[in-house]
Protein backbone atom coordinates (compact mmCIF):
# COMPACT_ATOMS: atom_id res chain seq x y z
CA UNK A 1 19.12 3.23 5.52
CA UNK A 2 21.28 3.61 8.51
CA UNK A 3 19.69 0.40 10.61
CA UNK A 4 21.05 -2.44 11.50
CA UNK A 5 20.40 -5.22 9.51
CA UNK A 6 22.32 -8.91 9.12
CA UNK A 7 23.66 -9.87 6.18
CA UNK A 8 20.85 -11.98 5.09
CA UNK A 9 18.80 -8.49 5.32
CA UNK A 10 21.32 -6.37 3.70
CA UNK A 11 21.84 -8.76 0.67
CA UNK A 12 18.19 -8.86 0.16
CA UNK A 13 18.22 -4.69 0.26
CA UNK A 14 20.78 -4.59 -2.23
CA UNK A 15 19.24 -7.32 -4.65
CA UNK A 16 16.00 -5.40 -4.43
CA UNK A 17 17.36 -1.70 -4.81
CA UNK A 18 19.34 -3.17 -7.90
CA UNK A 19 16.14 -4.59 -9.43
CA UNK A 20 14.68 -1.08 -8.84
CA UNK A 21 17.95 0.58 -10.29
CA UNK A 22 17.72 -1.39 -13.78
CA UNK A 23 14.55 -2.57 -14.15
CA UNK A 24 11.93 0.13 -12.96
CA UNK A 25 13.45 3.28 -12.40
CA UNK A 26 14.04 3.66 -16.57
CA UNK A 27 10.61 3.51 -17.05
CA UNK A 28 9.25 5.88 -14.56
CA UNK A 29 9.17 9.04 -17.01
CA UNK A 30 7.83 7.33 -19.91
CA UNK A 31 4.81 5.37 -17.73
CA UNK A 32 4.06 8.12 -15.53
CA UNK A 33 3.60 10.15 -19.13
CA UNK A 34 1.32 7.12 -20.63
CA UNK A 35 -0.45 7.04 -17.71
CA UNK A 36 -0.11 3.37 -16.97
CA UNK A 37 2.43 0.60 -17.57
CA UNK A 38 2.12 -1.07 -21.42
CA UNK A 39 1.43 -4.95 -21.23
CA UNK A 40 4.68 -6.15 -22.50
CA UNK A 41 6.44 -3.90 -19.65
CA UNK A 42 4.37 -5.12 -17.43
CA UNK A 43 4.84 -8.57 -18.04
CA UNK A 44 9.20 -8.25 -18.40
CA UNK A 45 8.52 -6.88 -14.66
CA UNK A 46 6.62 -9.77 -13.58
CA UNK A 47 8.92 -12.02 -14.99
CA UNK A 48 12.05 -10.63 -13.62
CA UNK A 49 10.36 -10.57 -10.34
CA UNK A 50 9.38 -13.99 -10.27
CA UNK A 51 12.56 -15.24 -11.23
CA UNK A 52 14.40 -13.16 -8.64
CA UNK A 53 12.07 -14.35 -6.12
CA UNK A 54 10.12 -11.07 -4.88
CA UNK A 55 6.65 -12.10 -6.29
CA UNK A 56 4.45 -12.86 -3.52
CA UNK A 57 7.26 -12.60 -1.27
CA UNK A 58 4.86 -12.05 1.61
CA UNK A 59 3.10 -15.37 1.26
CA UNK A 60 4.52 -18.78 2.93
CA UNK A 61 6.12 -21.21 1.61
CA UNK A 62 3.90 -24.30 1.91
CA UNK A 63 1.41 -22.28 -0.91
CA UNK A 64 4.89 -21.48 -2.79
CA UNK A 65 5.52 -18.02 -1.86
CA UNK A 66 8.81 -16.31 -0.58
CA UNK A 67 8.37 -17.04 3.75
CA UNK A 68 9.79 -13.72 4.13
CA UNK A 69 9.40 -12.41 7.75
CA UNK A 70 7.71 -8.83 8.17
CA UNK A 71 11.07 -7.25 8.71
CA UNK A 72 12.44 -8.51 5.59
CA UNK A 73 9.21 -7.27 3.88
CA UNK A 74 9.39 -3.85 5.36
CA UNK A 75 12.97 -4.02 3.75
CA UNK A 76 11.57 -4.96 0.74
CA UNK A 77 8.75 -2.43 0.46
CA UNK A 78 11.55 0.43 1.13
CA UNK A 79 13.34 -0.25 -1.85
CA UNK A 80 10.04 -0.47 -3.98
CA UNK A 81 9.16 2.56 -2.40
CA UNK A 82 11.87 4.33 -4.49
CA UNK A 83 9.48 4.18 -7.63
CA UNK A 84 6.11 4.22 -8.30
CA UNK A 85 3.43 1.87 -7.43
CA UNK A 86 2.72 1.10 -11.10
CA UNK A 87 5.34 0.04 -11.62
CA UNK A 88 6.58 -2.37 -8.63
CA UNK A 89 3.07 -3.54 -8.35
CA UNK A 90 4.22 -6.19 -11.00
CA UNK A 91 6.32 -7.32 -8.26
CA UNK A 92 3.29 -7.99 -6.42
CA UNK A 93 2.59 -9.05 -3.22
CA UNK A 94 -0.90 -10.51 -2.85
CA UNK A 95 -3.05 -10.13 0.47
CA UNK A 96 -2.36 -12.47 3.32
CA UNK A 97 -6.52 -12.62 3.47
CA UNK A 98 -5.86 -15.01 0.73
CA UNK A 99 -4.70 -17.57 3.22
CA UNK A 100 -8.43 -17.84 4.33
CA UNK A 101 -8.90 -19.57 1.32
CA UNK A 102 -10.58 -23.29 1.76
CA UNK A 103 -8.79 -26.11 -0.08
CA UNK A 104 -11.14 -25.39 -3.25
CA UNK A 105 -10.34 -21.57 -2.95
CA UNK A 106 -6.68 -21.73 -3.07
CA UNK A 107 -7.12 -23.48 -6.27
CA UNK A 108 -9.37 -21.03 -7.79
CA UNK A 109 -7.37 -17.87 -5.91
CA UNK A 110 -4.86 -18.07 -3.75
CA UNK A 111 -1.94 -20.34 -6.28
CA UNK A 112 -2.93 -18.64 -8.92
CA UNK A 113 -2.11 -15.09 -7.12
CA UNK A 114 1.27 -17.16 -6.13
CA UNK A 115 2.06 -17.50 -9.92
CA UNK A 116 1.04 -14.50 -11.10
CA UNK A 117 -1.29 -15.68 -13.10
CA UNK A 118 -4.11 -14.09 -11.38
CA UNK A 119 -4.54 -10.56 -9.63
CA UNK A 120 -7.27 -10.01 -6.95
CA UNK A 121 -7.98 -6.18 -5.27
CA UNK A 122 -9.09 -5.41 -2.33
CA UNK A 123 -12.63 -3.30 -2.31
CA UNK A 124 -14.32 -2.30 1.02
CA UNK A 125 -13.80 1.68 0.39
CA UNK A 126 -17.25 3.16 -0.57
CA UNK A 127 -18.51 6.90 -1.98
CA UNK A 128 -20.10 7.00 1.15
CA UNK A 129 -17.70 4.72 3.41
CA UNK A 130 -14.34 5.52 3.65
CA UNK A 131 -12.54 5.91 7.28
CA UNK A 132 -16.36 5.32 8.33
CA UNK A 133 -16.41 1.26 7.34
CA UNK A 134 -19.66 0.62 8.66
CA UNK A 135 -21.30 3.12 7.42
CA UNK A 136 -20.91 0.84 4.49
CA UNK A 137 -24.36 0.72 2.30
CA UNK A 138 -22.96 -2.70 0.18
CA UNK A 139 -25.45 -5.18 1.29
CA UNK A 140 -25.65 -9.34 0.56
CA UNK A 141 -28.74 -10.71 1.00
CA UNK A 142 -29.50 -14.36 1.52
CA UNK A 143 -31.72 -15.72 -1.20
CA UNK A 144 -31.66 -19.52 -0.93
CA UNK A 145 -27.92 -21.40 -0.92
CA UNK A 146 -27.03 -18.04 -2.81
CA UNK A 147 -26.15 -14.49 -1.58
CA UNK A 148 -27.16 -11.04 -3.80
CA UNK A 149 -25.05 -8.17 -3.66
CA UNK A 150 -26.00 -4.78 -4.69
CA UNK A 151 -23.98 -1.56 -3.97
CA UNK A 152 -20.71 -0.30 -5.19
CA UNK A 153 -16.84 0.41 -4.32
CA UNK A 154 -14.50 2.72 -5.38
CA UNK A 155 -11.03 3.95 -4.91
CA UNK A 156 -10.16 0.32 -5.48
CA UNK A 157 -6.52 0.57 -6.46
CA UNK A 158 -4.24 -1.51 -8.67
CA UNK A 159 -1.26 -1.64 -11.04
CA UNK A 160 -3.67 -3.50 -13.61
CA UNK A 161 -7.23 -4.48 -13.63
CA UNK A 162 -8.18 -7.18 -11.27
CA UNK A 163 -9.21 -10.83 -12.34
CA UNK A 164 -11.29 -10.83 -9.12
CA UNK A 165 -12.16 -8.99 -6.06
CA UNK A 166 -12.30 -9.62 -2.66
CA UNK A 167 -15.63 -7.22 -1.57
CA UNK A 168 -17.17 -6.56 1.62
CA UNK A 169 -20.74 -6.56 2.32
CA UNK A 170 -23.29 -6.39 5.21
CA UNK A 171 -24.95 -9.41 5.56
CA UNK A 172 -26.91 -8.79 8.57
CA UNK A 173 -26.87 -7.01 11.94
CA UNK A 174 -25.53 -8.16 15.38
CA UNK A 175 -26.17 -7.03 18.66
CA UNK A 176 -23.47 -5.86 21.15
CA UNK A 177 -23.03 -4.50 24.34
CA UNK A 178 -22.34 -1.04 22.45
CA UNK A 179 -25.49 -1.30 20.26
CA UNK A 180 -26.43 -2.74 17.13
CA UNK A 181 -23.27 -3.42 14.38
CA UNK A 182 -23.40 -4.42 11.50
CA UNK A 183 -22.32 -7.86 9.88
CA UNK A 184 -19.63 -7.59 7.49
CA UNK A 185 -18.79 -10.45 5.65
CA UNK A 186 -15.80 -11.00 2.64
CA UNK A 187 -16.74 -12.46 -0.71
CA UNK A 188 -14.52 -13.34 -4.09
CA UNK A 189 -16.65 -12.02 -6.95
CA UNK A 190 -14.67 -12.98 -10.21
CA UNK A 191 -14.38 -10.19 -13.12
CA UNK A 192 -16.94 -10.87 -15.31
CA UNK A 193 -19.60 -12.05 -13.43
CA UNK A 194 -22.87 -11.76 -14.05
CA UNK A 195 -24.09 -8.77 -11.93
CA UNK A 196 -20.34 -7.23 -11.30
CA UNK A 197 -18.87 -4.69 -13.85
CA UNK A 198 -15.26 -2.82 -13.35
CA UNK A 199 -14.94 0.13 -14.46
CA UNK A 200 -11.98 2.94 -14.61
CA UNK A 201 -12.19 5.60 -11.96
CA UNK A 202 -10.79 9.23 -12.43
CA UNK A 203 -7.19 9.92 -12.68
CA UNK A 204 -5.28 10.82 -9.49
CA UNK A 205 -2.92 13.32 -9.36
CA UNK A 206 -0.65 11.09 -7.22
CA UNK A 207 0.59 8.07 -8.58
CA UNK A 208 -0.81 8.93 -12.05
CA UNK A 209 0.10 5.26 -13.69
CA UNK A 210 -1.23 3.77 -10.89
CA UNK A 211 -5.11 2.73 -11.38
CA UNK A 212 -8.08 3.10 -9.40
CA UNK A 213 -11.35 1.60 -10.48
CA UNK A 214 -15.16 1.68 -9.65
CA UNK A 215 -16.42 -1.80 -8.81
CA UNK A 216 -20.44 -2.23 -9.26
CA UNK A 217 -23.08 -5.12 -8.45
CA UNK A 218 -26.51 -4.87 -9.36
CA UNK A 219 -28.12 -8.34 -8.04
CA UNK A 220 -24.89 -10.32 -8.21
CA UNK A 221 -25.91 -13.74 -7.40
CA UNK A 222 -23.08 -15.48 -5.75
CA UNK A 223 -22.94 -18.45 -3.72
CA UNK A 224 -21.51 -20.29 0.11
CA UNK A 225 -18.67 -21.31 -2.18
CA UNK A 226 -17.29 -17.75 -2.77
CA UNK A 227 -17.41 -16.88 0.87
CA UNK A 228 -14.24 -15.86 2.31
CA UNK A 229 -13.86 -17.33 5.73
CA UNK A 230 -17.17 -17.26 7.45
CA UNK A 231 -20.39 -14.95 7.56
CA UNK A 232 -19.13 -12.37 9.73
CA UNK A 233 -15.17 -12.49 9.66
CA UNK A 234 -14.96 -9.53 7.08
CA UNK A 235 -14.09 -7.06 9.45
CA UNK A 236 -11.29 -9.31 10.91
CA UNK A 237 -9.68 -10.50 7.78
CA UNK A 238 -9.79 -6.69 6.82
CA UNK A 239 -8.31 -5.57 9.88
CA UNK A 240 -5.14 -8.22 8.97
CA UNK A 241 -4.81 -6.08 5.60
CA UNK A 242 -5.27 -2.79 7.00
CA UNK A 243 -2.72 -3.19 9.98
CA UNK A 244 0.31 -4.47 8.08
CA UNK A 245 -0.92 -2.09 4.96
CA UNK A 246 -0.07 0.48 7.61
CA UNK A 247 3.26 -0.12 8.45
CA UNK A 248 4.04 -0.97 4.40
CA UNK A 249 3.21 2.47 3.54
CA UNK A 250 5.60 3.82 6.49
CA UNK A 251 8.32 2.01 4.68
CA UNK A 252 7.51 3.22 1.52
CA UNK A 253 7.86 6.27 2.77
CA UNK A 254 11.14 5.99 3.93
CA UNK A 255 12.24 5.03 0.60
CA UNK A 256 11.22 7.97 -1.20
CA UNK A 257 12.26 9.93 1.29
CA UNK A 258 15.47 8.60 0.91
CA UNK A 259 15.62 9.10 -2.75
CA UNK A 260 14.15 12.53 -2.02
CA UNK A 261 17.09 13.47 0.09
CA UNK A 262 20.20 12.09 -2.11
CA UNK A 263 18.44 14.04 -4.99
CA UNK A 264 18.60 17.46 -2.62
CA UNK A 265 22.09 16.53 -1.00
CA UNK A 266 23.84 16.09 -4.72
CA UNK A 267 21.64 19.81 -5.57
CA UNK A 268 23.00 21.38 -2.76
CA UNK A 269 26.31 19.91 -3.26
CA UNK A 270 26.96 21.18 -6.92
CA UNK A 271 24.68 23.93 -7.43
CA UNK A 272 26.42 27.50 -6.58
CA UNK A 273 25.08 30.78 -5.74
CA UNK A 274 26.76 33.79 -4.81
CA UNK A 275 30.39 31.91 -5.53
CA UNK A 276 29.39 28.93 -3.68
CA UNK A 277 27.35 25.49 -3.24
CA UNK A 278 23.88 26.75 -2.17
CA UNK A 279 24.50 23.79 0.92
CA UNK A 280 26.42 25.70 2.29
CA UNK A 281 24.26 27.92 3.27
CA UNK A 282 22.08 27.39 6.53
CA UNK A 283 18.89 28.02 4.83
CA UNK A 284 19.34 25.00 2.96
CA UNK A 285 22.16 23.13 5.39
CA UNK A 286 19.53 22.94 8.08
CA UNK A 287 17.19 21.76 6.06
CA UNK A 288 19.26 18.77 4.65
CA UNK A 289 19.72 18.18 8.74
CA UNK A 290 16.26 18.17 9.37
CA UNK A 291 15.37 15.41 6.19
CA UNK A 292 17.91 12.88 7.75
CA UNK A 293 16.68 13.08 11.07
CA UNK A 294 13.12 12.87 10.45
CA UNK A 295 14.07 9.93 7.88
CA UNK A 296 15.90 8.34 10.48
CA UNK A 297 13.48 8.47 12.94
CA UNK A 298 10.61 7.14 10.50
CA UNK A 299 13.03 3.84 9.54
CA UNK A 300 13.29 3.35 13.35
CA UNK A 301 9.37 3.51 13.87
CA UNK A 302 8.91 1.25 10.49
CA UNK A 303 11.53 -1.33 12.02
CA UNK A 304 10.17 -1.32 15.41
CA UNK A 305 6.47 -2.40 14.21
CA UNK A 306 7.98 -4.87 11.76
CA UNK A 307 10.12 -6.41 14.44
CA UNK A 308 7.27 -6.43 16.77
CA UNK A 309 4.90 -7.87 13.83
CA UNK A 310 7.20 -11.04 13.75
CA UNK A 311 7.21 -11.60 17.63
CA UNK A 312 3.58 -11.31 17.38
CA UNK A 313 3.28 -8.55 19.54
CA UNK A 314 2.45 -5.32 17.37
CA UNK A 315 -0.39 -3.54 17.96
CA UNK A 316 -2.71 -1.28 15.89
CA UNK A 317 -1.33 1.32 17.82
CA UNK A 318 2.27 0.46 16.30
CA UNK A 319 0.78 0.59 12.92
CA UNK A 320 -0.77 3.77 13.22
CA UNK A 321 2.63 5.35 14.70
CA UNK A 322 4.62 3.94 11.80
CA UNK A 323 2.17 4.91 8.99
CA UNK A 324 1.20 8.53 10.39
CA UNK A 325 5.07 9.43 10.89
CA UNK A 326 6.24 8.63 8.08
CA UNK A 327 3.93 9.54 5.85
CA UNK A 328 4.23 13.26 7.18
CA UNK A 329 7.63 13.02 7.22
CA UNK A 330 7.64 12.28 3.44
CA UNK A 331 5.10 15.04 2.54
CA UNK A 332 8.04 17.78 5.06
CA UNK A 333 10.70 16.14 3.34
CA UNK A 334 8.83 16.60 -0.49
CA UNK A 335 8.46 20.16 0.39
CA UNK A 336 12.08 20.63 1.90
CA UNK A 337 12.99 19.27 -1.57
CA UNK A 338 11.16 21.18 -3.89
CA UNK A 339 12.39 24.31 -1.94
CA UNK A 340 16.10 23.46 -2.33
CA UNK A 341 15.57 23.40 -5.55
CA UNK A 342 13.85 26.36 -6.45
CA UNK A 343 12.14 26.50 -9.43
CA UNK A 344 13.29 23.49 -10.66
CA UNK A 345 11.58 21.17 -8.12
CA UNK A 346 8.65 22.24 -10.06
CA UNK A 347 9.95 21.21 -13.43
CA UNK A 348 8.77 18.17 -15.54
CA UNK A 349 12.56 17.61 -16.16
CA UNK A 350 13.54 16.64 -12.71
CA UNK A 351 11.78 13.80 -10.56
CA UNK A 352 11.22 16.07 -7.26
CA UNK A 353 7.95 17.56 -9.02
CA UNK A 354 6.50 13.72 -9.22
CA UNK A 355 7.74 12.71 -5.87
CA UNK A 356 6.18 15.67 -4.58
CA UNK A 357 2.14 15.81 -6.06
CA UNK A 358 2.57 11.24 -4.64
CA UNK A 359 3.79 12.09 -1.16
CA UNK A 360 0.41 13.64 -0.91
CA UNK A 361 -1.52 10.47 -1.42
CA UNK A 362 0.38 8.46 1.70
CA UNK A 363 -1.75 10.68 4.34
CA UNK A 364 -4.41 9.67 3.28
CA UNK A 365 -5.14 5.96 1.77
CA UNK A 366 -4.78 3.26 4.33
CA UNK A 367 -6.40 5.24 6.88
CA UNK A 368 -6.26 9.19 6.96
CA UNK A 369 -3.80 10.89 9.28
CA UNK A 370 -6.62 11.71 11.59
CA UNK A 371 -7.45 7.87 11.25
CA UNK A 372 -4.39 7.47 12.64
CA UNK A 373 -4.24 9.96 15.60
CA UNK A 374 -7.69 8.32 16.65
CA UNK A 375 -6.44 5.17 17.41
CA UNK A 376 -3.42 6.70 19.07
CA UNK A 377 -5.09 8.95 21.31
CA UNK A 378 -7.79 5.80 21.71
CA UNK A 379 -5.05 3.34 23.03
CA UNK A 380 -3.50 6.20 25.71
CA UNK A 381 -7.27 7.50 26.94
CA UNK A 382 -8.96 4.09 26.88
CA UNK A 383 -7.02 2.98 29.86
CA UNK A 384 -7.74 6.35 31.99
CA UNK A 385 -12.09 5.44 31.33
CA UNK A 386 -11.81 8.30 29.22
């Protein structure tokens, strides 16, 4: 990554691209083949990650996470981004809408999340909701002190099965000055509850190890106690996720990008054609100079956003720069790769083919590309009445 960091930020890089190096990286063949990572890797992962420090590295201090500032994070996530998300998920950093915890929450949630003993996933995503939120059918109805949910969720990702989910339902409907909209409201429904089956969803071609799962409630009685903030906040806790989710996937990016382009740069450099190294010829010269450029111009955007993040100043706008950039820079740069290698890009033997079917997934989860371009062109036509 050619941006300037301190030392602080570049001995944190290095600590986390080695802990990628020796502990994940080895593994990526053999769990992308299994189709998810075995317990007892999963578990070394966790361990070596908690011990180094990166587990819940997101979180503050005073509920015993890392206190790492967004830049540092976006560092972080780079490196991870190297390998897939089944793998450095056991390096996990649990959401920040875990802070909303009350005093009797954090107990129950929030330290265990810290420790690892605990998991939680994020489900809003519905067959019927996705970029759409409120077209959201999940509905909580009071009965009593209690709440019962019915509807479903899926695309709910994870590197294992959750111990608990945070869901989001409708709870009512509000009246505002640009019609009615409805109340969305956050809940922690723990696995097993009565009235709230997981279940595994189909396999993705991206990020094959990585899981997704259907979440279901059919009259799940729940009650005030397993609110998450108050009636209403869902949408606002959510939006916390979703806007730094954005700018965690533009780093991501980066890193694979980055590994995408050493992988093509050494190909170019030692495979000859016609008497000579095939990067030498401007076919596949110019497109080496086009991967560093764009990758170079996605850190930038990814560092900006994560700079303004920690002055307090970044905007969804910012997030929707970083994530749509470089997440279409990754899917030119995937292509760019598989082409300089010819037919081997496409082989099972070589990484690029794996690299290539994931870079599909970043344009679309955490908001699609055209998500993104909405609340670009939004923020510049807003202003103009338009």
């Amino acid at each position: 990554m050619d941006i300037e960091l301190s030392s602080e930020q570049r001995m944190l890089a290095d600590s986390v691209q080695s802990f990628v190096s020796e502990e994940l990286l080895p593994l990526e063949l053999e769990v992308e083949r299994a189709g998810e990572v075995s317990a007892e890797q999963g578990d070394r992962i966790k361990r070596k990650a908690l011990e180094m420090g990166f587990y819940a590295a997101n979180l503050p201090e005073s509920v015993g996470g890392g206190g790492l500032d967004y830049t540092s994070l976006a560092i972080m996530e780079r490196e991870f981004g190297k390998v897939s998300h089944a793998l450095h998920g056991f390096a996990w950093r649990p959401t920040e809408l875990l802070m909303a915890c009350n005093d009797e929450q954090k107990s129950r949630y929030l330290f265990p999340c810290v420790t690892g003993e605990k998991v939680e996933c994020f489900a809003i995503t519905e067959p019927g909701a996705g970029s759409d939120i409120m077209s959201m059918a999940t509905r909580a109805k009071r009965d009593g002190s209690d709440w019962i949910i019915n509807g479903s969720k899926h695309f709910v990702s994870g590197h294992v099965e959750p111990d608990f989910a945070i869901v989001f339902a409708a709870t009512g409907t509000d009246d505002t000055p640009r019609g009615p909209r409805k109340r969305v409201t956050a809940f922690l429904v723990d696995q097993g509850h009565p009235g709230f089956e997981i279940t595994r969803g189909p396999r993705c071609v991206s990020q094959r190890a990585y899981l997704n799962f259907v979440l279901s409630f059919n009259d799940c009685r729940v009650s005030d106690a397993q609110m998450l903030g108050d009636e209403g906040e869902g949408l606002m806790l959510a939006d916390k996720w979703i806007k730094m989710g954005r700018v965690w996937v533009g780093a991501g990016c980066c890193g694979r990008a980055e590994r995408l382009l050493e992988l093509s740069l050494e190909w170019a450099a030692n495979r000859k054609q016609f008497d000579q190294p095939i990067g030498k010829f401007q076919g596949t010269s110019f497109k080496l100079a086009d991967m560093a450029t764009e990758l170079q111009a996605a850190d930038l955007l990814v560092m900006h956003a994560a700079r303004k993040a920690d002055a307090g100043e970044m905007t969804p706008t910012d997030a929707a720069m970083c994530k749509l950039f470089a997440s279409e820079m990754l899917h030119r740069l995937a292509d760019h790769a598989v082409q300089i290698h010819g037919g081997m890009g496409l082989m099972e033997d070589l990484p690029i083919e794996r690299l290539w079917r994931d870079a599909r997934l970043e344009r679309i989860w955490e908001g699609t590309s055209e998500i993104q371009r909405h609340i670009i062109s939004r923020s510049l036509l807003r202003p103009l009445g338009a």
